[in-house]
N, C-alpha and C. Protein backbone atom coordinates (compact mmCIF):
# COMPACT_ATOMS: atom_id res chain seq x y z
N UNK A 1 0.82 -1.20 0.00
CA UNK A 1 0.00 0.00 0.00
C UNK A 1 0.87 1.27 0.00
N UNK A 2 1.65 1.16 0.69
CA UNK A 2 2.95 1.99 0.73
C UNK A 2 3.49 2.78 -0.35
N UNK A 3 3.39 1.58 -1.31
CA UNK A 3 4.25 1.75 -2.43
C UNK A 3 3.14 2.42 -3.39
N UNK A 4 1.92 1.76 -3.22
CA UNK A 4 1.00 2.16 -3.84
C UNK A 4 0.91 3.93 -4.05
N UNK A 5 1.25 4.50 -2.85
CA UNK A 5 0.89 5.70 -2.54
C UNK A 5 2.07 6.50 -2.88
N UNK A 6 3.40 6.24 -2.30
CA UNK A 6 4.48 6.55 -3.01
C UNK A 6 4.60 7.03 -4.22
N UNK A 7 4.21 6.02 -5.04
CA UNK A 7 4.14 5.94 -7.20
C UNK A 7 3.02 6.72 -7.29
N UNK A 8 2.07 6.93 -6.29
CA UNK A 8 0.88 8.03 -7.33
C UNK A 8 1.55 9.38 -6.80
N UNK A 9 1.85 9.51 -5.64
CA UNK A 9 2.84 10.90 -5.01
C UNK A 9 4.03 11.33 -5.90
N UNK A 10 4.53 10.46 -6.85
CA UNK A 10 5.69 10.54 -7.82
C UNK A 10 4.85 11.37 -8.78
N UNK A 11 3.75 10.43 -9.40
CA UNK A 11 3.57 11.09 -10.63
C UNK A 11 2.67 11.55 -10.74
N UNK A 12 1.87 12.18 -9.20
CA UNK A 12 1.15 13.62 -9.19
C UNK A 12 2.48 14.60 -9.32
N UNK A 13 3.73 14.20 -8.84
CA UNK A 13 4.60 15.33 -8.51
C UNK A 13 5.27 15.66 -10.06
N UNK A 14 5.29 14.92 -10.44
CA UNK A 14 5.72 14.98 -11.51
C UNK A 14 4.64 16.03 -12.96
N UNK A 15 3.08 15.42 -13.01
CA UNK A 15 2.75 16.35 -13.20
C UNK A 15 2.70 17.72 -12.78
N UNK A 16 2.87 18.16 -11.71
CA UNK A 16 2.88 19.49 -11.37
C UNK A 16 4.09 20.30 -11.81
N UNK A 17 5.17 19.62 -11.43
CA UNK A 17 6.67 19.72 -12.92
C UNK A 17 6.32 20.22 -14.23
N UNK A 18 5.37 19.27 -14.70
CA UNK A 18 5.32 20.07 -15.72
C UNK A 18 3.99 21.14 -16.38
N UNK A 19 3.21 21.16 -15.22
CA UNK A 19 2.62 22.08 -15.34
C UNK A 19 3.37 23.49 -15.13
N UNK A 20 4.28 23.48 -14.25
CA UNK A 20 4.92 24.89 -13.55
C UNK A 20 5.98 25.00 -14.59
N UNK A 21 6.73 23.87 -14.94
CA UNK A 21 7.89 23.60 -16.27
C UNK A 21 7.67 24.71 -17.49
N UNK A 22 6.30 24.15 -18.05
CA UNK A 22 5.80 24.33 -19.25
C UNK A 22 4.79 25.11 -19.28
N UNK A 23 4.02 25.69 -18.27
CA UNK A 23 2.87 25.97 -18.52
C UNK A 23 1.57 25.44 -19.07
N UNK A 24 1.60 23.97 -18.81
CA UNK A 24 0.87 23.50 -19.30
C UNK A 24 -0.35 23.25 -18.37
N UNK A 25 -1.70 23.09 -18.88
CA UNK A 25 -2.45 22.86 -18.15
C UNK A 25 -2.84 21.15 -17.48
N UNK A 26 -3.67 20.64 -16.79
CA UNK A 26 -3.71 19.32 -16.36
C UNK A 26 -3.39 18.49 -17.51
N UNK A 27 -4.39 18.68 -18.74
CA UNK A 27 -4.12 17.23 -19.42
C UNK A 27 -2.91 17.23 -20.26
N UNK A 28 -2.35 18.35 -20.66
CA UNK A 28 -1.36 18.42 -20.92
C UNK A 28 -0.09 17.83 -20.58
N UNK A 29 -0.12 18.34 -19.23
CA UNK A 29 0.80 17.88 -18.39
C UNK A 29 0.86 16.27 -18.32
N UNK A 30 -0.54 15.71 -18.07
CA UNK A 30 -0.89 14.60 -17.72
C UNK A 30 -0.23 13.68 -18.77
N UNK A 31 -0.32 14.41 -20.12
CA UNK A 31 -0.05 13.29 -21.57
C UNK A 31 1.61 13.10 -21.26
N UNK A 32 2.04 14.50 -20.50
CA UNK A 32 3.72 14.69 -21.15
C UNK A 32 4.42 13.79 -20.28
N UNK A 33 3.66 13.76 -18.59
CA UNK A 33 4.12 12.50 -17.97
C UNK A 33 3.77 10.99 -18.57
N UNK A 34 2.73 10.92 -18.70
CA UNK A 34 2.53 8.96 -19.48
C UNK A 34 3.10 8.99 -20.49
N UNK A 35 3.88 9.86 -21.48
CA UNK A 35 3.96 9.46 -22.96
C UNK A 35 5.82 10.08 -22.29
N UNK A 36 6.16 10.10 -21.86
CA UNK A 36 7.36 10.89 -21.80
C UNK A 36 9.30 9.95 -22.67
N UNK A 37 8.27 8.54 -22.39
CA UNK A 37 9.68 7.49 -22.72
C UNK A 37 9.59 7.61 -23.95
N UNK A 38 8.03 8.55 -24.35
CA UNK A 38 8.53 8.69 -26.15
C UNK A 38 8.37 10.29 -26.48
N UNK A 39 8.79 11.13 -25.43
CA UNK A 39 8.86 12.65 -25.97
C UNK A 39 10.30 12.44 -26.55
N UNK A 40 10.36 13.20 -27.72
CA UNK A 40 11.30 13.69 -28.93
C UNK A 40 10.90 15.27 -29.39
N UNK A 41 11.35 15.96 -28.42
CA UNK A 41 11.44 17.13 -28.88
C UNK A 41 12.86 18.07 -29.23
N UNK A 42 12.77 18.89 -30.31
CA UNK A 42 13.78 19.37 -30.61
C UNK A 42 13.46 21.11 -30.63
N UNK A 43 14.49 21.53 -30.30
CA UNK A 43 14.27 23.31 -29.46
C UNK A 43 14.40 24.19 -30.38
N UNK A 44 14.72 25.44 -30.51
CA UNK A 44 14.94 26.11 -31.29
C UNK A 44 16.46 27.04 -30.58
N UNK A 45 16.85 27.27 -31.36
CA UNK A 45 18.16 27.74 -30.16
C UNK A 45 17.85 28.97 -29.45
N UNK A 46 18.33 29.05 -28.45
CA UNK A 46 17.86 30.25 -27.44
C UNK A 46 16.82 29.97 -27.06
N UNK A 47 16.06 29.20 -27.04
CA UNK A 47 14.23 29.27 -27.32
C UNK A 47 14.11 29.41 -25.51
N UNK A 48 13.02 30.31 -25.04
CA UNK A 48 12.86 30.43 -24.14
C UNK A 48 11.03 30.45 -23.63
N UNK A 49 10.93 29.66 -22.59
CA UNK A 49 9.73 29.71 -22.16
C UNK A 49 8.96 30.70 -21.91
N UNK A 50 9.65 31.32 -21.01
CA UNK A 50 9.39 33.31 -20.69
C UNK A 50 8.86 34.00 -21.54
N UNK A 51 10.20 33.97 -22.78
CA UNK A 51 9.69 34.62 -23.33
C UNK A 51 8.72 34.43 -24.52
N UNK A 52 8.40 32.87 -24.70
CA UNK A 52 7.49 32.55 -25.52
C UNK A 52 5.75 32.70 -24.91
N UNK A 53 6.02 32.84 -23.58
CA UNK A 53 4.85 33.28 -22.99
C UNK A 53 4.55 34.76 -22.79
N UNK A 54 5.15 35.77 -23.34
CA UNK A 54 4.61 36.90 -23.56
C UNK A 54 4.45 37.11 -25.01
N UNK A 55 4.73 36.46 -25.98
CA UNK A 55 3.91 36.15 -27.22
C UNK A 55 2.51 36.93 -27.03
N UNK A 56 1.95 37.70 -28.05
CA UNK A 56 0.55 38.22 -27.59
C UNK A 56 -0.20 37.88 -29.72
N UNK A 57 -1.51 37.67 -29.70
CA UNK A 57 -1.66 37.96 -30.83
C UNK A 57 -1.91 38.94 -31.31
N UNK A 58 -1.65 39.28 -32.74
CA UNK A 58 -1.59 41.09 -32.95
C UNK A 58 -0.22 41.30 -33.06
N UNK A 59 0.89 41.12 -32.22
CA UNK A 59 2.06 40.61 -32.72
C UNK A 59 2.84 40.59 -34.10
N UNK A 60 3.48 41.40 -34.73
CA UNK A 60 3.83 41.46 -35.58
C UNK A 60 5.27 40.69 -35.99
N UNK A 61 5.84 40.35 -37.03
CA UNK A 61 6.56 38.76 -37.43
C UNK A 61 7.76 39.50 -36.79
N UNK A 62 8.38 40.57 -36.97
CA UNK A 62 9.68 41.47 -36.28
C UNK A 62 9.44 41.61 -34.96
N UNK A 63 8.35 41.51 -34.09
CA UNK A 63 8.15 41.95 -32.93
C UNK A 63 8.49 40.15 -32.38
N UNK A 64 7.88 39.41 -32.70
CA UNK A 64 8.09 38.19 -32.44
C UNK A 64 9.60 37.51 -32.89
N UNK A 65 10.31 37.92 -33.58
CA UNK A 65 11.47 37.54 -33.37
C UNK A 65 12.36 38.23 -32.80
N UNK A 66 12.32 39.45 -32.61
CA UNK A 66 13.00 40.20 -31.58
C UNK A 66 12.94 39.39 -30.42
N UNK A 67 11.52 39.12 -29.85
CA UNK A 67 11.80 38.16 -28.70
C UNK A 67 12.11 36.76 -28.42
N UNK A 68 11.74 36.44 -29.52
CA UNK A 68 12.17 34.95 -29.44
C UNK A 68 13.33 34.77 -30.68
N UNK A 69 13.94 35.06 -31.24
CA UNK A 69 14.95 34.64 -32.39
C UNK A 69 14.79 33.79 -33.24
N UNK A 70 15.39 33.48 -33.93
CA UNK A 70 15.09 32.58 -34.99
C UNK A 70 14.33 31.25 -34.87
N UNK A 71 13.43 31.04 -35.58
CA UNK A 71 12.86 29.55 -35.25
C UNK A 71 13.55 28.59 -36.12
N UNK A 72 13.27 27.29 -35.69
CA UNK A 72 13.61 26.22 -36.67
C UNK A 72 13.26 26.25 -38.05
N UNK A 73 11.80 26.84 -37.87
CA UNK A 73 11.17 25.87 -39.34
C UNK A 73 10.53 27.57 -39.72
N UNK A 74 10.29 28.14 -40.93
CA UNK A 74 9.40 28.78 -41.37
C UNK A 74 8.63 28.92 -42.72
N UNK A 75 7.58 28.66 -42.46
CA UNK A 75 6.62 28.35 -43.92
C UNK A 75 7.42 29.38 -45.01
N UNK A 76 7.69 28.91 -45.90
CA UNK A 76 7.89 29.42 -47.47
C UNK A 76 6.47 30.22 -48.55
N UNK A 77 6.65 31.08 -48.93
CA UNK A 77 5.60 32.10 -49.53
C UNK A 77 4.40 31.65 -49.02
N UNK A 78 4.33 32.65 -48.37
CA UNK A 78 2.96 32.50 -47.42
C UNK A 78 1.81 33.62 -47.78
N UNK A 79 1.00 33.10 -48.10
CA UNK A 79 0.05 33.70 -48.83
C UNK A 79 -1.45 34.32 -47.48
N UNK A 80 -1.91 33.37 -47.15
CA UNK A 80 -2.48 33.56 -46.14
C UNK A 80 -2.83 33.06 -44.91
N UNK A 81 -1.50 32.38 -44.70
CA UNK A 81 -1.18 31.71 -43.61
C UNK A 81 0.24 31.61 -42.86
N UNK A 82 0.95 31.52 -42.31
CA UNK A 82 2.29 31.52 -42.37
C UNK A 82 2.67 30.74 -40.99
N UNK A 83 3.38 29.51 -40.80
CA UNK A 83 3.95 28.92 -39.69
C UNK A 83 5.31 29.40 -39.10
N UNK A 84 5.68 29.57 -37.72
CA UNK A 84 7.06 29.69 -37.47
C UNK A 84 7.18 28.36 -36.27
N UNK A 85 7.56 27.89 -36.09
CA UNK A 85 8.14 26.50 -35.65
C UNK A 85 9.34 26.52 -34.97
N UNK A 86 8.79 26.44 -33.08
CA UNK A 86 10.12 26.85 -32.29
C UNK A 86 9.99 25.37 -31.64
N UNK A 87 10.00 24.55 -32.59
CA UNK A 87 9.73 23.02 -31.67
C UNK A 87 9.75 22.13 -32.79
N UNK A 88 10.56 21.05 -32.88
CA UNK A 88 9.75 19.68 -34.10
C UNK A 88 10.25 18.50 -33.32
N UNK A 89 9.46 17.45 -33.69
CA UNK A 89 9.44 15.97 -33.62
C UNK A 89 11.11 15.74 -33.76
N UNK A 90 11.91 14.84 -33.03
CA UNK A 90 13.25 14.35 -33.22
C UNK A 90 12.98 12.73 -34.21
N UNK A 91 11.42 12.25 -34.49
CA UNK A 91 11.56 11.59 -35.32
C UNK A 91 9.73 11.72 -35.73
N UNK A 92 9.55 10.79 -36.63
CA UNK A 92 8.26 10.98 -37.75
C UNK A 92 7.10 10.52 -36.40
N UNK A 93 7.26 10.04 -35.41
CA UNK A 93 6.58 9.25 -34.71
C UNK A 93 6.70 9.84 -33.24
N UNK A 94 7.77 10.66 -32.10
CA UNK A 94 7.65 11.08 -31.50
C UNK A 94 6.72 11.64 -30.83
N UNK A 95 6.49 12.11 -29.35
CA UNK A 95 5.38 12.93 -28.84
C UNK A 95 6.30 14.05 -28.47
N UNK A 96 5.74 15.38 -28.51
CA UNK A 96 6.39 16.53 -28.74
C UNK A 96 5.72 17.58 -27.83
N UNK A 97 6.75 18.60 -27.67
CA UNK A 97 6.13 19.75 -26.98
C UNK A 97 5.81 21.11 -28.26
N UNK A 98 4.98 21.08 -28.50
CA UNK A 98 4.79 22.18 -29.26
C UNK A 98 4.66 23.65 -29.14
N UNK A 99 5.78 24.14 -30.12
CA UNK A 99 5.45 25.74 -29.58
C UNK A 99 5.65 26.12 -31.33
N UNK A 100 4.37 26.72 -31.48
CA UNK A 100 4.31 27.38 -32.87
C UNK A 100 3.61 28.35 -32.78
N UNK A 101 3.82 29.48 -33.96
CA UNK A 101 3.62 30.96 -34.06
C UNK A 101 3.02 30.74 -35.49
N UNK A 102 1.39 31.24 -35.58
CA UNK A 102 0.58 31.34 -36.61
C UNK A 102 0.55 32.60 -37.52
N UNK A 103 1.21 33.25 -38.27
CA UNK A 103 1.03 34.64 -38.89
C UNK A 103 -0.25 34.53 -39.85
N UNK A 104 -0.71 35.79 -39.88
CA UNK A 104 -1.76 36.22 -41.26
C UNK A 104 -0.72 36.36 -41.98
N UNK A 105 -1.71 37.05 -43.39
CA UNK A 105 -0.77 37.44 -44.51
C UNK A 105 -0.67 38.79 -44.23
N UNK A 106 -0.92 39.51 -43.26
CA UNK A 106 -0.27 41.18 -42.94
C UNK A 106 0.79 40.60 -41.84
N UNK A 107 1.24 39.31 -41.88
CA UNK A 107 2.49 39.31 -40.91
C UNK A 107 2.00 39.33 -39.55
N UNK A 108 1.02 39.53 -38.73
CA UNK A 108 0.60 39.35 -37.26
C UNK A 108 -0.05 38.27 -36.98
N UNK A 109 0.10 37.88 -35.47
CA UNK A 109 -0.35 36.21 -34.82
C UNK A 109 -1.40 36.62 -35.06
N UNK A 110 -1.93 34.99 -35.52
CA UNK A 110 -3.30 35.26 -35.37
C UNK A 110 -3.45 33.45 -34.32
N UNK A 111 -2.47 32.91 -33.70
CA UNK A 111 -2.53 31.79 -33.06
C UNK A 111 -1.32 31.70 -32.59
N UNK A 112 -1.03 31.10 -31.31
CA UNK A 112 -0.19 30.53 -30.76
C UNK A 112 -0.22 29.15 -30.25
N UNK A 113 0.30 28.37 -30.61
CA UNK A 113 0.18 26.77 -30.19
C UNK A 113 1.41 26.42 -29.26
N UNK A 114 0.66 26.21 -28.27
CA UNK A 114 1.35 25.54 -26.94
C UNK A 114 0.77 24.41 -26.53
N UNK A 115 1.33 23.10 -26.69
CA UNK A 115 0.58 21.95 -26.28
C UNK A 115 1.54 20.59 -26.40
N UNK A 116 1.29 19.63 -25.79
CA UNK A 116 2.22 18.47 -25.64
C UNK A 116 1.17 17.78 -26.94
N UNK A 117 1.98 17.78 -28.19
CA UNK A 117 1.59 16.81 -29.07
C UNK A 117 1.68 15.64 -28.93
N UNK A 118 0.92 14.51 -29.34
CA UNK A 118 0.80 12.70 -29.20
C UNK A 118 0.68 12.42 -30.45
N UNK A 119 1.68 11.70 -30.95
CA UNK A 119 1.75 11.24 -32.52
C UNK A 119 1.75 9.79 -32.40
């Protein structure tokens, strides 16, 4: 019983890690602890939590890299949509922490994605 209580005290504690970690909310958190022997996430350099959480939408594409710097990935002629990608899969199958930046075609967020992906 002991033990019983122990292992759920682990990985309540553990979710709360990564709720406070990441900002993530319960189920979030919840996926990033059970799926974690298969998180594959890859960062963006410098990439910072902080400051990916003052991200606002309205946000313009220069205002957003001023604070956060270069991303990994960024959509090519973007017409009326545009991705910036401060996070990818380390393989085709991984579970991931996602942090992506949605532009219009006037260049401002119109989305921010923060979420523990399950692939």
């Amino acid at each position: 019983m002991k033990i019983t209580i122990a292992i759920f005290l682990l990985f309540l504690g553990c979710i709360f890690k990564n709720m406070y970690s990441y900002g993530y909310g319960v189920n979030d958190a919840f996926w990033r602890v059970v799926w974690s022997i298969d998180e594959g996430t890859i960062w963006a350099q410098n990439f910072s939590e902080e400051n990916f959480s003052k991200l606002t939408k309205g946000m313009t594409s220069e205002e957003v890299l001023s604070l956060m710097g270069k991303p990994l990935n960024m959509s090519e002629n973007c017409e009326d949509i545009c991705f910036w990608n401060y996070t990818k899969q380390d393989s085709g199958t991984s579970d991931f922490d996602q942090r992506w930046v949605v532009f219009n075609r006037d260049h401002q967020v119109v989305e921010i994605r923060k979420s523990f992906f399950i692939d």
